[in-house]
C-alpha atoms as a PDB file:
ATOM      1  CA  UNK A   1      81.733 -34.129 -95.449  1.00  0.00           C
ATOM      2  CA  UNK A   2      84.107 -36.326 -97.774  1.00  0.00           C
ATOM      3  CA  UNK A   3      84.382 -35.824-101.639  1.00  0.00           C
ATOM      4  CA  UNK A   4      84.317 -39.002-104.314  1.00  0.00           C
ATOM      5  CA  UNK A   5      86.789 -39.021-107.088  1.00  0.00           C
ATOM      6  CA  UNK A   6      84.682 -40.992-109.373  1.00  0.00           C
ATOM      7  CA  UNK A   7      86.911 -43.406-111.633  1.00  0.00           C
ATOM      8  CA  UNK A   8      86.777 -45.911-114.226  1.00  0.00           C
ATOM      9  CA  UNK A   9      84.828 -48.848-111.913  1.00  0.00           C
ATOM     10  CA  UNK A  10      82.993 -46.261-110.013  1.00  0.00           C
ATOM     11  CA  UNK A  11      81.312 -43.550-112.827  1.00  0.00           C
ATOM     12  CA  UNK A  12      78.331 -42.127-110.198  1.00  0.00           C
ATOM     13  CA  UNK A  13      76.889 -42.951-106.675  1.00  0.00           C
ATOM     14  CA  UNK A  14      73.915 -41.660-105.289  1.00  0.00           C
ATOM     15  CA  UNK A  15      71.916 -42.546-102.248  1.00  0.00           C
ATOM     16  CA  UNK A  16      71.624 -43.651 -98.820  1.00  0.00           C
ATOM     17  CA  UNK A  17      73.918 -46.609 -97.887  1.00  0.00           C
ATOM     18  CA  UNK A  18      73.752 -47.445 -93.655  1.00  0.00           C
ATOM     19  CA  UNK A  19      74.227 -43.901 -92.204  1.00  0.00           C
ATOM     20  CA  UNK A  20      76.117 -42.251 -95.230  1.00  0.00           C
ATOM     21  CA  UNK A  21      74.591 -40.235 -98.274  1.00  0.00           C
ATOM     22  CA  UNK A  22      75.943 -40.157-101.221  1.00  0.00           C
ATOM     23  CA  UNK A  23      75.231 -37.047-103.423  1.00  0.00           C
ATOM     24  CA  UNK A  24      76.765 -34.531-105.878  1.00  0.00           C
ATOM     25  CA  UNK A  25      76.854 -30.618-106.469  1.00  0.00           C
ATOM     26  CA  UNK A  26      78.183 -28.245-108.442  1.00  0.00           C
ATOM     27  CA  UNK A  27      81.602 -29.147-107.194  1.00  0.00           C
ATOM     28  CA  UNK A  28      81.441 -33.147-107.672  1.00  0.00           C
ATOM     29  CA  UNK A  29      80.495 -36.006-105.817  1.00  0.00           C
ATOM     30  CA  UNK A  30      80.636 -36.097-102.263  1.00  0.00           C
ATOM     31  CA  UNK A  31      79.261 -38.190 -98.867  1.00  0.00           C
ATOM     32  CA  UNK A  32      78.003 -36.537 -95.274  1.00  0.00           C
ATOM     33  CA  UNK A  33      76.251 -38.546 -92.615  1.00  0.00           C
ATOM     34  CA  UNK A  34      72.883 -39.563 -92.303  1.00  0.00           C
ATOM     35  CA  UNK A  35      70.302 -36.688 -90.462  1.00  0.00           C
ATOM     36  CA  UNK A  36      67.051 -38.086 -89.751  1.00  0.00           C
ATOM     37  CA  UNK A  37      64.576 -34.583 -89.600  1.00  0.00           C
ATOM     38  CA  UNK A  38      62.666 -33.745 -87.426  1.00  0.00           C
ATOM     39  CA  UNK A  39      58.958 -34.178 -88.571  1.00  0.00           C
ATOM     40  CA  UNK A  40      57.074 -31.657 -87.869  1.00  0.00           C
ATOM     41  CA  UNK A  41      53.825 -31.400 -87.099  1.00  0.00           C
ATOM     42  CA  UNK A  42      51.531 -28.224 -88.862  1.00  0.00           C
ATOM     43  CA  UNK A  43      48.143 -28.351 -89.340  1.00  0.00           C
ATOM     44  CA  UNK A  44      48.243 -28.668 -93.075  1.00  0.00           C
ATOM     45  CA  UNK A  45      50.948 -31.867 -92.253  1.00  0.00           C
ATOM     46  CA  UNK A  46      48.949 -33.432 -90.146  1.00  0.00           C
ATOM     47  CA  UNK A  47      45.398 -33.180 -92.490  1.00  0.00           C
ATOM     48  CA  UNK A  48      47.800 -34.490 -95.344  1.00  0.00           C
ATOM     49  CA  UNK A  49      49.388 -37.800 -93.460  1.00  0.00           C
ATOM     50  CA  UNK A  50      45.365 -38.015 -92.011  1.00  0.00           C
ATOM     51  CA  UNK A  51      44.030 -38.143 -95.631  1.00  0.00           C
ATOM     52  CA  UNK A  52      46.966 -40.224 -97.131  1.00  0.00           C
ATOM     53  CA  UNK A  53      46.082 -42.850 -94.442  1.00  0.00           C
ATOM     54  CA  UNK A  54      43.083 -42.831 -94.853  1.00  0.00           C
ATOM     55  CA  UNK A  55      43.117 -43.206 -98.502  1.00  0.00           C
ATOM     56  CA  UNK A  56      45.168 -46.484 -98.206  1.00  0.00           C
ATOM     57  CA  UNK A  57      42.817 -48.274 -95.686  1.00  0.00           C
ATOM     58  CA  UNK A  58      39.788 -46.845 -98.195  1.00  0.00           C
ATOM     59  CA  UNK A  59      41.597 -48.845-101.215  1.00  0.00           C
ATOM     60  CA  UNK A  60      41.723 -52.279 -99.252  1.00  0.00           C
ATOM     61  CA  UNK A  61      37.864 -51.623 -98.631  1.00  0.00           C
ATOM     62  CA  UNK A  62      36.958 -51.190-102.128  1.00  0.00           C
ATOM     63  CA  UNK A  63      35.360 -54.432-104.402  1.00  0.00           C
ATOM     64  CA  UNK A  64      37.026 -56.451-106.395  1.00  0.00           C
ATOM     65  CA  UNK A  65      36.504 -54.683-109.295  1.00  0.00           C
ATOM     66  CA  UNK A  66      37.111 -51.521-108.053  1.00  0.00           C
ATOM     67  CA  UNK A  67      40.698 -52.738-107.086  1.00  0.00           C
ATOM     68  CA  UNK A  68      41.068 -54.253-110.588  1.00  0.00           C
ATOM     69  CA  UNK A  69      40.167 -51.174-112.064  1.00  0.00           C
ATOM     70  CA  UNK A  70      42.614 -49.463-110.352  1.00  0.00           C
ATOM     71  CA  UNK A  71      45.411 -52.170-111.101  1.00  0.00           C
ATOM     72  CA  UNK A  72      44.493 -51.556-114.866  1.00  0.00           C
ATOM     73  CA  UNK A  73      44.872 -47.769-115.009  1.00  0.00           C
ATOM     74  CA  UNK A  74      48.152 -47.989-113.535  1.00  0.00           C
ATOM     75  CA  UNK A  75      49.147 -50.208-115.925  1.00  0.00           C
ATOM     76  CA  UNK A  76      48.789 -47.804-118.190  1.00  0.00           C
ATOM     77  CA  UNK A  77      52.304 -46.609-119.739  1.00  0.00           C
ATOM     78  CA  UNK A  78      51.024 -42.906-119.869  1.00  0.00           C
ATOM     79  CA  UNK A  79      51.776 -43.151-116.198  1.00  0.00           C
ATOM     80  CA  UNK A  80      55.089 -44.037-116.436  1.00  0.00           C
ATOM     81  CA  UNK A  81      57.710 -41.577-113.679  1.00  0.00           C
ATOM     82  CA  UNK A  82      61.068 -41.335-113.686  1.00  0.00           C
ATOM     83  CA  UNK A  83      63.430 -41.585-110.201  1.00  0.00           C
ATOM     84  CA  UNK A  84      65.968 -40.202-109.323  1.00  0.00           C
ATOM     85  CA  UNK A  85      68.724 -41.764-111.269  1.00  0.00           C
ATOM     86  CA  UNK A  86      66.157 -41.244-114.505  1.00  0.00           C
ATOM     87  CA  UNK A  87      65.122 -44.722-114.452  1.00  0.00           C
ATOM     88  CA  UNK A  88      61.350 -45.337-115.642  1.00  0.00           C
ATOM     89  CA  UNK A  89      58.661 -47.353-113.536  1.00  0.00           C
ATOM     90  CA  UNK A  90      55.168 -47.059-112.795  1.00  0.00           C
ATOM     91  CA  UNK A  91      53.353 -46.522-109.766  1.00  0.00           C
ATOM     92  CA  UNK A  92      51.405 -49.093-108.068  1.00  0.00           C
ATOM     93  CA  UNK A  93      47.853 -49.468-108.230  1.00  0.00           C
ATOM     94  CA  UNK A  94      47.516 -48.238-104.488  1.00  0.00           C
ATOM     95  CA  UNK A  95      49.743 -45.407-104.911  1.00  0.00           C
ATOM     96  CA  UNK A  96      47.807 -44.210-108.093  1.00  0.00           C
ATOM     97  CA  UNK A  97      44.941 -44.221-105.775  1.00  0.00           C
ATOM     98  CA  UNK A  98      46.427 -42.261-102.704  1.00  0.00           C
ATOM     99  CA  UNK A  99      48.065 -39.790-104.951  1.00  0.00           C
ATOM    100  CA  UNK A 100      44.657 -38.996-107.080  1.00  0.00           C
ATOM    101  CA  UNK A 101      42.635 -38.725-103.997  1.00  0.00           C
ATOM    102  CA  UNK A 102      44.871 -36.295-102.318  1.00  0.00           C
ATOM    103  CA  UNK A 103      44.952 -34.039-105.559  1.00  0.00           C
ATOM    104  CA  UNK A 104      41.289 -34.234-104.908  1.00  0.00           C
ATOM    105  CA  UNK A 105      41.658 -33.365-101.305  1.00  0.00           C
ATOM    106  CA  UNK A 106      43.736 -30.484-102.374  1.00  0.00           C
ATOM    107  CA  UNK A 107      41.377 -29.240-105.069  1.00  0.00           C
ATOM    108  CA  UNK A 108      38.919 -29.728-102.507  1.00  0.00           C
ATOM    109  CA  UNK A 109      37.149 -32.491-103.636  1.00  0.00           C
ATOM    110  CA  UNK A 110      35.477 -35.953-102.065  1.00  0.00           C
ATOM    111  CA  UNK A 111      37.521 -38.925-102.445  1.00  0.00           C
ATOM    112  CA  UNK A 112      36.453 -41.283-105.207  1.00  0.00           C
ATOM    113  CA  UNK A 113      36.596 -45.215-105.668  1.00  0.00           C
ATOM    114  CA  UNK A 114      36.466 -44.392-109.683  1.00  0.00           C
ATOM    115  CA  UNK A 115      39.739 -45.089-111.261  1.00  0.00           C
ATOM    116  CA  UNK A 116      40.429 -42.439-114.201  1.00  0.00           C
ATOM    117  CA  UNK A 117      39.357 -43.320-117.308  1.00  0.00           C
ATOM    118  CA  UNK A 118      40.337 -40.306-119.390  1.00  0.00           C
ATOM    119  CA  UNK A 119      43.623 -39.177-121.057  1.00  0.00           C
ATOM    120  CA  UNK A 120      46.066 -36.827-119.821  1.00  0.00           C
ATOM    121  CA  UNK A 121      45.361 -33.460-120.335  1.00  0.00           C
ATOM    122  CA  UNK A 122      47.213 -31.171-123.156  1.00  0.00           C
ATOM    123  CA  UNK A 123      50.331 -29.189-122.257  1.00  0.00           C
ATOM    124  CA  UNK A 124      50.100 -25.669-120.752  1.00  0.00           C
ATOM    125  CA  UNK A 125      49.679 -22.762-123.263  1.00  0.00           C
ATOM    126  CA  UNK A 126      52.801 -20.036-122.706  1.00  0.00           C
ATOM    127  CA  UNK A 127      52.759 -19.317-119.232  1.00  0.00           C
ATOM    128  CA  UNK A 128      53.732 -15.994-117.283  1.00  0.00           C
ATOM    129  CA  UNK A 129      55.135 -16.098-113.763  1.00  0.00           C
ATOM    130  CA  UNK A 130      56.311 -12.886-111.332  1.00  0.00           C
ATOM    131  CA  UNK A 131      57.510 -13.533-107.943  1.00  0.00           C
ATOM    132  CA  UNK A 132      58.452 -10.329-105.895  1.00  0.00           C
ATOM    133  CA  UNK A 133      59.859 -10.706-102.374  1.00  0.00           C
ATOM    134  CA  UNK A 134      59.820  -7.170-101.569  1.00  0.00           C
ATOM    135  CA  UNK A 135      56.940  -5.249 -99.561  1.00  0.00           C
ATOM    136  CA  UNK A 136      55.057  -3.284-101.997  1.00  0.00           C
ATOM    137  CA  UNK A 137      56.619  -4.780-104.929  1.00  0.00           C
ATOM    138  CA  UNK A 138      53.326  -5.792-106.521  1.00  0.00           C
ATOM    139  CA  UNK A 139      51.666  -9.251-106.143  1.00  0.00           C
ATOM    140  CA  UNK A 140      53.332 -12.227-107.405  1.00  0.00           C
ATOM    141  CA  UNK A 141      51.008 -14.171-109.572  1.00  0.00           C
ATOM    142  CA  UNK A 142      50.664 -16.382-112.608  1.00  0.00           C
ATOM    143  CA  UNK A 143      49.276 -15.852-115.672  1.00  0.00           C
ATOM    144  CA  UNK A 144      48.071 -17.670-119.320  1.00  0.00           C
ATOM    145  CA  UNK A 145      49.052 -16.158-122.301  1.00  0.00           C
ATOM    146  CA  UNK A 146      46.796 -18.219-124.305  1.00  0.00           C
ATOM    147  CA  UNK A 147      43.941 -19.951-123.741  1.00  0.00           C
ATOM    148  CA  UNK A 148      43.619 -23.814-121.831  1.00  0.00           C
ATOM    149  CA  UNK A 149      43.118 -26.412-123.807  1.00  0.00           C
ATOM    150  CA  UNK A 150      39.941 -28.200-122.587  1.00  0.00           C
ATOM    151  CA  UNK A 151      41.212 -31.026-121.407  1.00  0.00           C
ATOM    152  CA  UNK A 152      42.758 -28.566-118.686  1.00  0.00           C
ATOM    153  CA  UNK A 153      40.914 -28.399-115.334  1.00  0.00           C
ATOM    154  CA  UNK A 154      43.455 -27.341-112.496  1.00  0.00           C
ATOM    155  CA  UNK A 155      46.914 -25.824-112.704  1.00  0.00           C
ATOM    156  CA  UNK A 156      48.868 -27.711-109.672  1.00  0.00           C
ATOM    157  CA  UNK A 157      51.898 -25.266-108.328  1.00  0.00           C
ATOM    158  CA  UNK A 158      55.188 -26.311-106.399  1.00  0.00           C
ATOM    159  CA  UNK A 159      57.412 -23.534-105.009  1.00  0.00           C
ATOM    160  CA  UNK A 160      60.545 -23.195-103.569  1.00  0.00           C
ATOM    161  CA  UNK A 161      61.791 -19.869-102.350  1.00  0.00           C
ATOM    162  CA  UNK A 162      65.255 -19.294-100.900  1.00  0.00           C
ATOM    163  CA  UNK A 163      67.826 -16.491 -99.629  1.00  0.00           C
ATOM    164  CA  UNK A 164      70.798 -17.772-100.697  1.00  0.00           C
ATOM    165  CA  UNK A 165      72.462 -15.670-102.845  1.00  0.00           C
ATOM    166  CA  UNK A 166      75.418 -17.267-105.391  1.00  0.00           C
ATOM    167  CA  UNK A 167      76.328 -19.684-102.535  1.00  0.00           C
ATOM    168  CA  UNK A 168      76.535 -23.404-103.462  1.00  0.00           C
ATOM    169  CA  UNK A 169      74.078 -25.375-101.602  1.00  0.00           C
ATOM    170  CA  UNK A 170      71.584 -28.857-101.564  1.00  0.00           C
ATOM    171  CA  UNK A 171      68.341 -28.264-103.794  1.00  0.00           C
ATOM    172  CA  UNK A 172      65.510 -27.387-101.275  1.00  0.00           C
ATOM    173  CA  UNK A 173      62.471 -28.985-101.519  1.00  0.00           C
ATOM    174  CA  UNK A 174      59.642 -28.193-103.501  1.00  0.00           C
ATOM    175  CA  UNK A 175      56.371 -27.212-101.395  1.00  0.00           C
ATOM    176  CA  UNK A 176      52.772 -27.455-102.496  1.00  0.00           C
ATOM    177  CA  UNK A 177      51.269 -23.948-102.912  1.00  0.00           C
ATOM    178  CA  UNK A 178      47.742 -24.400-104.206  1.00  0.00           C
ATOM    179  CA  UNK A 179      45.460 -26.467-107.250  1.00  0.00           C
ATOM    180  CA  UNK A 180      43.879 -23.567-109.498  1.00  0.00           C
ATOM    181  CA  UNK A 181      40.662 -24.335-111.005  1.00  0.00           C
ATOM    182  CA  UNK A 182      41.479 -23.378-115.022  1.00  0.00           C
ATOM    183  CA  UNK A 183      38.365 -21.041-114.814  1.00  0.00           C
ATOM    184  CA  UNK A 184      40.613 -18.761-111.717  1.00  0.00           C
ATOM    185  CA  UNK A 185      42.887 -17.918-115.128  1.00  0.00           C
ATOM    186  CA  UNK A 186      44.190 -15.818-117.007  1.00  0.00           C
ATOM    187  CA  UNK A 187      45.669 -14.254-114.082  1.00  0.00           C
ATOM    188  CA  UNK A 188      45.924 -16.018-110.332  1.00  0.00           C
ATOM    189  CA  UNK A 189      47.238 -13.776-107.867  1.00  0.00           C
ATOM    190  CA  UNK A 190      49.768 -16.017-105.797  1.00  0.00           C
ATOM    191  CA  UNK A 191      51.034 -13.398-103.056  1.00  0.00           C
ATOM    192  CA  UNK A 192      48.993 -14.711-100.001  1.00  0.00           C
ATOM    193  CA  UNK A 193      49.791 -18.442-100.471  1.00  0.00           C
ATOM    194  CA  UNK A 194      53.232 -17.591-100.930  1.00  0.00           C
ATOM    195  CA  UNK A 195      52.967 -16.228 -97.417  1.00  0.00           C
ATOM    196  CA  UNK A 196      50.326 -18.608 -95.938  1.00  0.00           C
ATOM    197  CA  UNK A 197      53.274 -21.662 -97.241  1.00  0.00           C
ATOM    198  CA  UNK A 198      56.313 -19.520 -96.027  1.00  0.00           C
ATOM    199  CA  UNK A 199      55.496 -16.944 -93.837  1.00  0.00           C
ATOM    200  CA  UNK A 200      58.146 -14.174 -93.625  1.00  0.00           C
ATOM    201  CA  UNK A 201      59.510 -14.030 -97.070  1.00  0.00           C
ATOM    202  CA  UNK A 202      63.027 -13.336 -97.310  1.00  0.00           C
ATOM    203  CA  UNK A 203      64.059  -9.990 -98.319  1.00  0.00           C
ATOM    204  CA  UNK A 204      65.505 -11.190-101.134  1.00  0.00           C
ATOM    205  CA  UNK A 205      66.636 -14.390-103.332  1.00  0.00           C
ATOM    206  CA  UNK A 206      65.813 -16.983-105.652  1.00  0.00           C
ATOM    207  CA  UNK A 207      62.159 -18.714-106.469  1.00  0.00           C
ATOM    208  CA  UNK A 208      61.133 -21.924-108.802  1.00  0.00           C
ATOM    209  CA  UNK A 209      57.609 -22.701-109.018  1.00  0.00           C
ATOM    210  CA  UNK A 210      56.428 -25.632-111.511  1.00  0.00           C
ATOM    211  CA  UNK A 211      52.957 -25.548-112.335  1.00  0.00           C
ATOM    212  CA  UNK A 212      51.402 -28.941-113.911  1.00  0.00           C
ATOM    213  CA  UNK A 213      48.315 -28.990-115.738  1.00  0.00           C
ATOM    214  CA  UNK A 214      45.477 -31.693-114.473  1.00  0.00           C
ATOM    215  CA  UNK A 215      42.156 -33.015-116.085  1.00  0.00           C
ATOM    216  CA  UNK A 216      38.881 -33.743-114.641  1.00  0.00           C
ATOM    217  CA  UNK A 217      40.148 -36.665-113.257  1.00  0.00           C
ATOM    218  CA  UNK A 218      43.308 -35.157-111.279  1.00  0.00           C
ATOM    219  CA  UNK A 219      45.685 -36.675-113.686  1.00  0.00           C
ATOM    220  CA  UNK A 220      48.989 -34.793-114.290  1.00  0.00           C
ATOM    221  CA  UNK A 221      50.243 -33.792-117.190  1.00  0.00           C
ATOM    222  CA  UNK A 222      53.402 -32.578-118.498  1.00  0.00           C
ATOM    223  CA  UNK A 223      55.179 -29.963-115.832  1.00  0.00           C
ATOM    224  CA  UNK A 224      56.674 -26.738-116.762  1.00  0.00           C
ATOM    225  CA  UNK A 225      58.946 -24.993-114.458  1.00  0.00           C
ATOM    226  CA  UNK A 226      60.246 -21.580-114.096  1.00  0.00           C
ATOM    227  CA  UNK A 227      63.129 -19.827-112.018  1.00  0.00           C
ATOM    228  CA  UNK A 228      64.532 -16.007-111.295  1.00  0.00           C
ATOM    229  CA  UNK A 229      65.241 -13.926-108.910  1.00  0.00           C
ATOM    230  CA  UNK A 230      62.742 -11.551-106.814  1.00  0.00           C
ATOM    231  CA  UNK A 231      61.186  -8.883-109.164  1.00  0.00           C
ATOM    232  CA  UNK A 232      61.443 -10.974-112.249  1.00  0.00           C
ATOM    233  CA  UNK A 233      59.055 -12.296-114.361  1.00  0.00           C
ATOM    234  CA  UNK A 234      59.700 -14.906-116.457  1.00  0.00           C
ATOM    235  CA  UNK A 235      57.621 -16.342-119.643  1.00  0.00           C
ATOM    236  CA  UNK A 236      57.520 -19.574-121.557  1.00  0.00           C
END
C-alpha cells in the first residue's frame, strides 16, 4: 500500500483507476491494488440478485404510461442522493423502480407497477438503540421514545458490527437487518436478526445501525444513525 501527499494541483483522489484504488483514512490518503471479491452465494443473496432481476425485466414490460410515470417521480428533486464525493444526482427512473420493489420484497410485499405518488415521510421521533454482544447481556433492540408520525410505515435498519478494537481500519459495509412495520414499535427486539445476519457475534466491539423511516409507498426518508460499543445504549 502507497500513501498520497496531496498538494496544491492534486487536493483529493478517490476511486478506482485500472487496478489501483485510491482512498483515505485516518492517517491520509493512500492507494492499494485492486481485489475483485469473491461473490458469494447465500440464500438471502441469491433471492435478492433473483428479485432485482427480475424487477428490471418487469419495468421494460410495463405500458407506456406506466414507464412515464415512473420517469416523472424520479424526476422529482425530493429524490435527489448524494455519492460518494457528496455530489447530488438523481436516480433513474428504472432504478427508482428496482429499489422500491425490493423494499417491498423486504417488507414482504408484491411488487407493484404504481409509481409513488405520496411525499416522504416525517423524520423519526428520538430514537433508542442497545446492542449487547455478550451472552446473557440482555437483547439488543430498538426503541421510540415518542410516537411515529403518520406518515411513518416501516423503520428500515442497516448494521455493521465489528471486533476491532482502536485499530485503524477500511469502513465495513453496512448490511440489511430487517423493515419494521411502525405498528412492531415502541420496542423491536433486534437480538435474533443480529444473529440470523452475522452469526457468531464477536465477543466484543463496535456496532452502527441506521434506521430510515419509510411511507406507505417504501419511500425513504431522512436516516438517523447511531454508534457505541457492546453494552451501550445510545439515544437521539
Amino acid at each position: 500500500m502507497a500513501k498520497i501527499k496531496p498538494s496544491s494541483l492534486l487536493a483529493e483522489i478517490r476511486g478506482v483507476l485500472g487496478g489501483v484504488v485510491f482512498s483515505s483514512n485516518a492517517h491520509g490518503f493512500y492507494c492499494r491494488a485492486l481485489k475483485v471479491p469473491i461473490q458469494p452465494r447465500t440464500q438471502y443473496q441469491v433471492e435478492r440478485r433473483s428479485v432485482f432481476s427480475d424487477a428490471v425485466r418487469s419495468y421494460s414490460a410495463m405500458t407506456p404510461a406506466q414507464i412515464a410515470a415512473w420517469q416523472s417521480f424520479a424526476a422529482d428533486p425530493t429524490n435527489t442522493r448524494y455519492d460518494y464525493f457528496g455530489d447530488a444526482y438523481l436516480p433513474t427512473a428504472i432504478n427508482q423502480y428496482a429499489s422500491i420493489n425490493m423494499l417491498r420484497y423486504e417488507a414482504g410485499l408484491t411488487r407493484t407497477n404504481t409509481a409513488p405518488a405520496g411525499p416522504l415521510p416525517a423524520a423519526l421521533p428520538t430514537m433508542e438503540v442497545y446492542v449487547d454482544f455478550t451472552a446473557g447481556g440482555g437483547n439488543s433492540y430498538i426503541q421510540r421514545n415518542a410516537p411515529f408520525n403518520a406518515s411513518i410505515a416501516y423503520v428500515h435498519v442497516l448494521v455493521r458490527l465489528w471486533a476491532s478494537l482502536g485499530r485503524v481500519q477500511p469502513p465495513l459495509p453496512l448490511y440489511f437487518l430487517d423493515i419494521y412495520p411502525a405498528a412492531s414499535f415502541p420496542t423491536v427486539d433486534i437480538q435474533a436478526a443480529l444473529v440470523d445476519c452475522f452469526g457468531n457475534l464477536p465477543s466484543d466491539g463496535n456496532w452502527y445501525i441506521t434506521l430510515t423511516p419509510a411511507s406507505f409507498e417504501l419511500r425513504l426518508g431522512t436516516a438517523k444513525t447511531f454508534t457505541g460499543r457492546s453494552g451501550d445504549t445510545v439515544t437521539g
